[in-house]
C-alpha atoms as a PDB file:
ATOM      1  CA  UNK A   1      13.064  17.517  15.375  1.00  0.00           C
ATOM      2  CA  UNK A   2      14.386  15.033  12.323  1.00  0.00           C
ATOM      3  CA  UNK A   3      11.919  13.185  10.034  1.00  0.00           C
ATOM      4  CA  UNK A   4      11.210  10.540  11.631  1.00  0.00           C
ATOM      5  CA  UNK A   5       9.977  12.254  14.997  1.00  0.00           C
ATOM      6  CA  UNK A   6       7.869  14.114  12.657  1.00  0.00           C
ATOM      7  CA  UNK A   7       6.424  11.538  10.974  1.00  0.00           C
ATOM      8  CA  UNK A   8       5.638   9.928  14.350  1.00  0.00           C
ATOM      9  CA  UNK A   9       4.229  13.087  15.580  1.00  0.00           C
ATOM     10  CA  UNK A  10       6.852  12.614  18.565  1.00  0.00           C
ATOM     11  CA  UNK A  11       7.383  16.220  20.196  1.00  0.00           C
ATOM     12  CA  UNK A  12       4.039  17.516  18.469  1.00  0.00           C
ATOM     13  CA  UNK A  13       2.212  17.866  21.200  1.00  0.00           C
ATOM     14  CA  UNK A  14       4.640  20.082  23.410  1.00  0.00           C
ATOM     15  CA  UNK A  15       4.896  22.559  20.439  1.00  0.00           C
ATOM     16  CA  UNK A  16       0.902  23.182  20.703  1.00  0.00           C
ATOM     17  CA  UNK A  17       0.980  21.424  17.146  1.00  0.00           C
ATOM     18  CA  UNK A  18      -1.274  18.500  16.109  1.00  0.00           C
ATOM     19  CA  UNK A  19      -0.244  15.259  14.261  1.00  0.00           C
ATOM     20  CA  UNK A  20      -0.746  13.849  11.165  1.00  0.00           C
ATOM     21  CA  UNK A  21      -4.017  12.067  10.732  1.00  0.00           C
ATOM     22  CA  UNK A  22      -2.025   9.077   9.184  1.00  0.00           C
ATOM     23  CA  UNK A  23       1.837   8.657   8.548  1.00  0.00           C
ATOM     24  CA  UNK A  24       3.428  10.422   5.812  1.00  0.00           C
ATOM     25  CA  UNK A  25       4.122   7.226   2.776  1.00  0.00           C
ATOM     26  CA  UNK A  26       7.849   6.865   2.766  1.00  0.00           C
ATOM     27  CA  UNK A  27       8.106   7.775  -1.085  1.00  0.00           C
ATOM     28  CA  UNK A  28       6.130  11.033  -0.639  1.00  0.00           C
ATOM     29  CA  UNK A  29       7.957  11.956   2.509  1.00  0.00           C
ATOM     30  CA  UNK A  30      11.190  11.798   0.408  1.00  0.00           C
ATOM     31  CA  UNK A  31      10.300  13.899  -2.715  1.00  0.00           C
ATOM     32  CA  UNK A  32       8.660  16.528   0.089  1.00  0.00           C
ATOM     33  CA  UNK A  33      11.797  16.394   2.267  1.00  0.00           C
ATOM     34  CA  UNK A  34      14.105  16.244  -1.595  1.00  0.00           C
ATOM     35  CA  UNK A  35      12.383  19.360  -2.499  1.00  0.00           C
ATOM     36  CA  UNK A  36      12.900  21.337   0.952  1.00  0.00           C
ATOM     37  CA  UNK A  37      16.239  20.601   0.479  1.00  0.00           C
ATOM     38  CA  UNK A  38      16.716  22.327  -2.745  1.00  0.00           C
ATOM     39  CA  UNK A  39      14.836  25.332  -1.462  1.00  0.00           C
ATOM     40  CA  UNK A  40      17.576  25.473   1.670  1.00  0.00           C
ATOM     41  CA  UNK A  41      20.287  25.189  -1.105  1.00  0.00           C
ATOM     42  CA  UNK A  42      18.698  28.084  -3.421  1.00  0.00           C
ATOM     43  CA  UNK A  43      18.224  29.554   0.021  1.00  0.00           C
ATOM     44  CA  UNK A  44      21.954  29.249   0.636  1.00  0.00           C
ATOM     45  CA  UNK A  45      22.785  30.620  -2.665  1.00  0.00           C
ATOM     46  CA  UNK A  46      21.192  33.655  -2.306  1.00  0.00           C
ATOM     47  CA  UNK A  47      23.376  34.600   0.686  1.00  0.00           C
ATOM     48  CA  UNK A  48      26.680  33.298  -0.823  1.00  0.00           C
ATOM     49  CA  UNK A  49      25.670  35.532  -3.834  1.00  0.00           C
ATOM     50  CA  UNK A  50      25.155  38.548  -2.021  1.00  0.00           C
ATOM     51  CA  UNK A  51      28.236  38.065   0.304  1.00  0.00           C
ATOM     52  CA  UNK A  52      29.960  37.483  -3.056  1.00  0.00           C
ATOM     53  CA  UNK A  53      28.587  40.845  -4.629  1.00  0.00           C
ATOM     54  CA  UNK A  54      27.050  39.157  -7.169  1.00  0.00           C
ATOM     55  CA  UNK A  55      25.120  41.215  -9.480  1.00  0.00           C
ATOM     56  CA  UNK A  56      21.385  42.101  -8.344  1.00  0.00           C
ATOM     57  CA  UNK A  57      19.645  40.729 -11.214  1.00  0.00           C
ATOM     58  CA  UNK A  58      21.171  37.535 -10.373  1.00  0.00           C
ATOM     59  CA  UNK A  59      20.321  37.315  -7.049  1.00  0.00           C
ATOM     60  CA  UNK A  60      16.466  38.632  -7.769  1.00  0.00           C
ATOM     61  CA  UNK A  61      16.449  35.327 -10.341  1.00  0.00           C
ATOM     62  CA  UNK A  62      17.541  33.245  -7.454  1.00  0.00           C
ATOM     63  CA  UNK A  63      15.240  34.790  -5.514  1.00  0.00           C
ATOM     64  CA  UNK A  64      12.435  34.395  -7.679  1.00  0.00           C
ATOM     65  CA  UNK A  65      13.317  30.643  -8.025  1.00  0.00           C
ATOM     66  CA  UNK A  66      12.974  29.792  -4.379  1.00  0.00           C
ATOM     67  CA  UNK A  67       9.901  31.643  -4.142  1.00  0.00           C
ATOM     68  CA  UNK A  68       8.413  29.596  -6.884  1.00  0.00           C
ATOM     69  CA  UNK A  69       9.764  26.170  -5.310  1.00  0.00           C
ATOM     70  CA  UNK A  70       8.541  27.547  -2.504  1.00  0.00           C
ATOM     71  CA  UNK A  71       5.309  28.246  -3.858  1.00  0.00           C
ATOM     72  CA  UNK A  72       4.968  24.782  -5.247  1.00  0.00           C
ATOM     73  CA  UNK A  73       5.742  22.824  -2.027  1.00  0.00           C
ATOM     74  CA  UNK A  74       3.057  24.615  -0.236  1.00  0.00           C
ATOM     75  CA  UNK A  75       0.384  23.650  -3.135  1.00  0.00           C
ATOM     76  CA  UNK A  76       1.885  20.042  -2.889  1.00  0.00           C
ATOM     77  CA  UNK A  77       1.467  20.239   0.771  1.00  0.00           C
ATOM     78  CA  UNK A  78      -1.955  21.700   0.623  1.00  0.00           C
ATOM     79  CA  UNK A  79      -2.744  18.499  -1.556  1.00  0.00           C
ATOM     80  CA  UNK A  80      -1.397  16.185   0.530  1.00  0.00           C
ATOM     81  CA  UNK A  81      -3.193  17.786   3.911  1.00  0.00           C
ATOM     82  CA  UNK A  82      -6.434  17.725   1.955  1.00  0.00           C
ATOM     83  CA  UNK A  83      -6.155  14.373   0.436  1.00  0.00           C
ATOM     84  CA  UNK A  84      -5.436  12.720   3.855  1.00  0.00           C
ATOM     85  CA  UNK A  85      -6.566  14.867   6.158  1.00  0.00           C
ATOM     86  CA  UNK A  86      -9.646  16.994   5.247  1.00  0.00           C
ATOM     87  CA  UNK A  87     -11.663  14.718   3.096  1.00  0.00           C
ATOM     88  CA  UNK A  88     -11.306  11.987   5.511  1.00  0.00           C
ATOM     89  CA  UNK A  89     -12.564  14.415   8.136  1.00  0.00           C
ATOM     90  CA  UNK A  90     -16.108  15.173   5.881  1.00  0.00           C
ATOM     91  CA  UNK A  91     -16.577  11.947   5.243  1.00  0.00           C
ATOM     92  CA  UNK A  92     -16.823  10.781   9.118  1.00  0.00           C
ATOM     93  CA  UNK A  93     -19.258  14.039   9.491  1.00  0.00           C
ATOM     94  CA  UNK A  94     -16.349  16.842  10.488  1.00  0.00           C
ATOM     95  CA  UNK A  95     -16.421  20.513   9.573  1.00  0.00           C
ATOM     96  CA  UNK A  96     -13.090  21.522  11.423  1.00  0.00           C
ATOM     97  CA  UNK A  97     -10.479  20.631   9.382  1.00  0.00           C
ATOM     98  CA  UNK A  98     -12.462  21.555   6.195  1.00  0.00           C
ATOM     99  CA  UNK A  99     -12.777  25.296   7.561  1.00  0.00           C
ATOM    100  CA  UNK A 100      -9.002  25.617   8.295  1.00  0.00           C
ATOM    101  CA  UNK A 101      -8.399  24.028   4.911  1.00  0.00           C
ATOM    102  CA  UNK A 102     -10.406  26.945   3.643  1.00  0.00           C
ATOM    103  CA  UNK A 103      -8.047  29.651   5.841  1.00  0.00           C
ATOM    104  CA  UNK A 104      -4.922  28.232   4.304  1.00  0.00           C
ATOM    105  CA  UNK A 105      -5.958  28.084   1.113  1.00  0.00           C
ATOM    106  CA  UNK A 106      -6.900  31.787   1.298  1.00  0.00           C
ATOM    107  CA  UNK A 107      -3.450  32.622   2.465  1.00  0.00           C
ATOM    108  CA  UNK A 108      -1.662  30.607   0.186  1.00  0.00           C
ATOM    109  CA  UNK A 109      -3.373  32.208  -2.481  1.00  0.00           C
ATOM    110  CA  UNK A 110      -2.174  35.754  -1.728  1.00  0.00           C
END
């Protein structure tokens, strides 16, 4: 699925996932998508450096790198799904979304 079906929520439904509440802004869906793509190429890095032999302390830098970009996308998205999702929700009366708000945030915090 590219971007665009994404952003759409096109396909969601068949993979037993639920759409956005609201369209991703164009701006934000570009520094989201710019910043999964320089996960994929630290990602890629990793395994050129270890087909490459590269030194291990390299490679756990690397590693430790994508983790943290990682890291930092998921608080990002966590923002973002709050921000337009979850207090939206409250405010019309929900619970749901606030409650699996809750469960992510736990994992993402481990």
């Amino acid at each position: 699925m590219d971007v665009t079906e994404a952003k759409e929520g096109a396909g969601m439904q068949e993979l037993g996932q639920k759409p956005r509440r609201e369209p991703w802004e164009r701006a934000r869906l570009r520094r989201m998508t710019n910043r999964l793509s320089r996960i994929e190429g630290q990602i890629k890095g990793i395994r050129a450096m270890l087909e490459s032999d590269r030194h291990c302390g390299d490679v756990l830098n690397q590693v430790a790198a994508a983790e943290k970009g990682l890291r930092a996308f998921g608080i990002e998205l966590a923002k973002e799904h709050f921000n337009t999702c979850v207090l939206p929700d409250v405010r019309e009366g929900g619970d749901t979304l606030s409650e699996e708000f809750m469960q992510i945030f736990e994992q993402l915090a481990r």
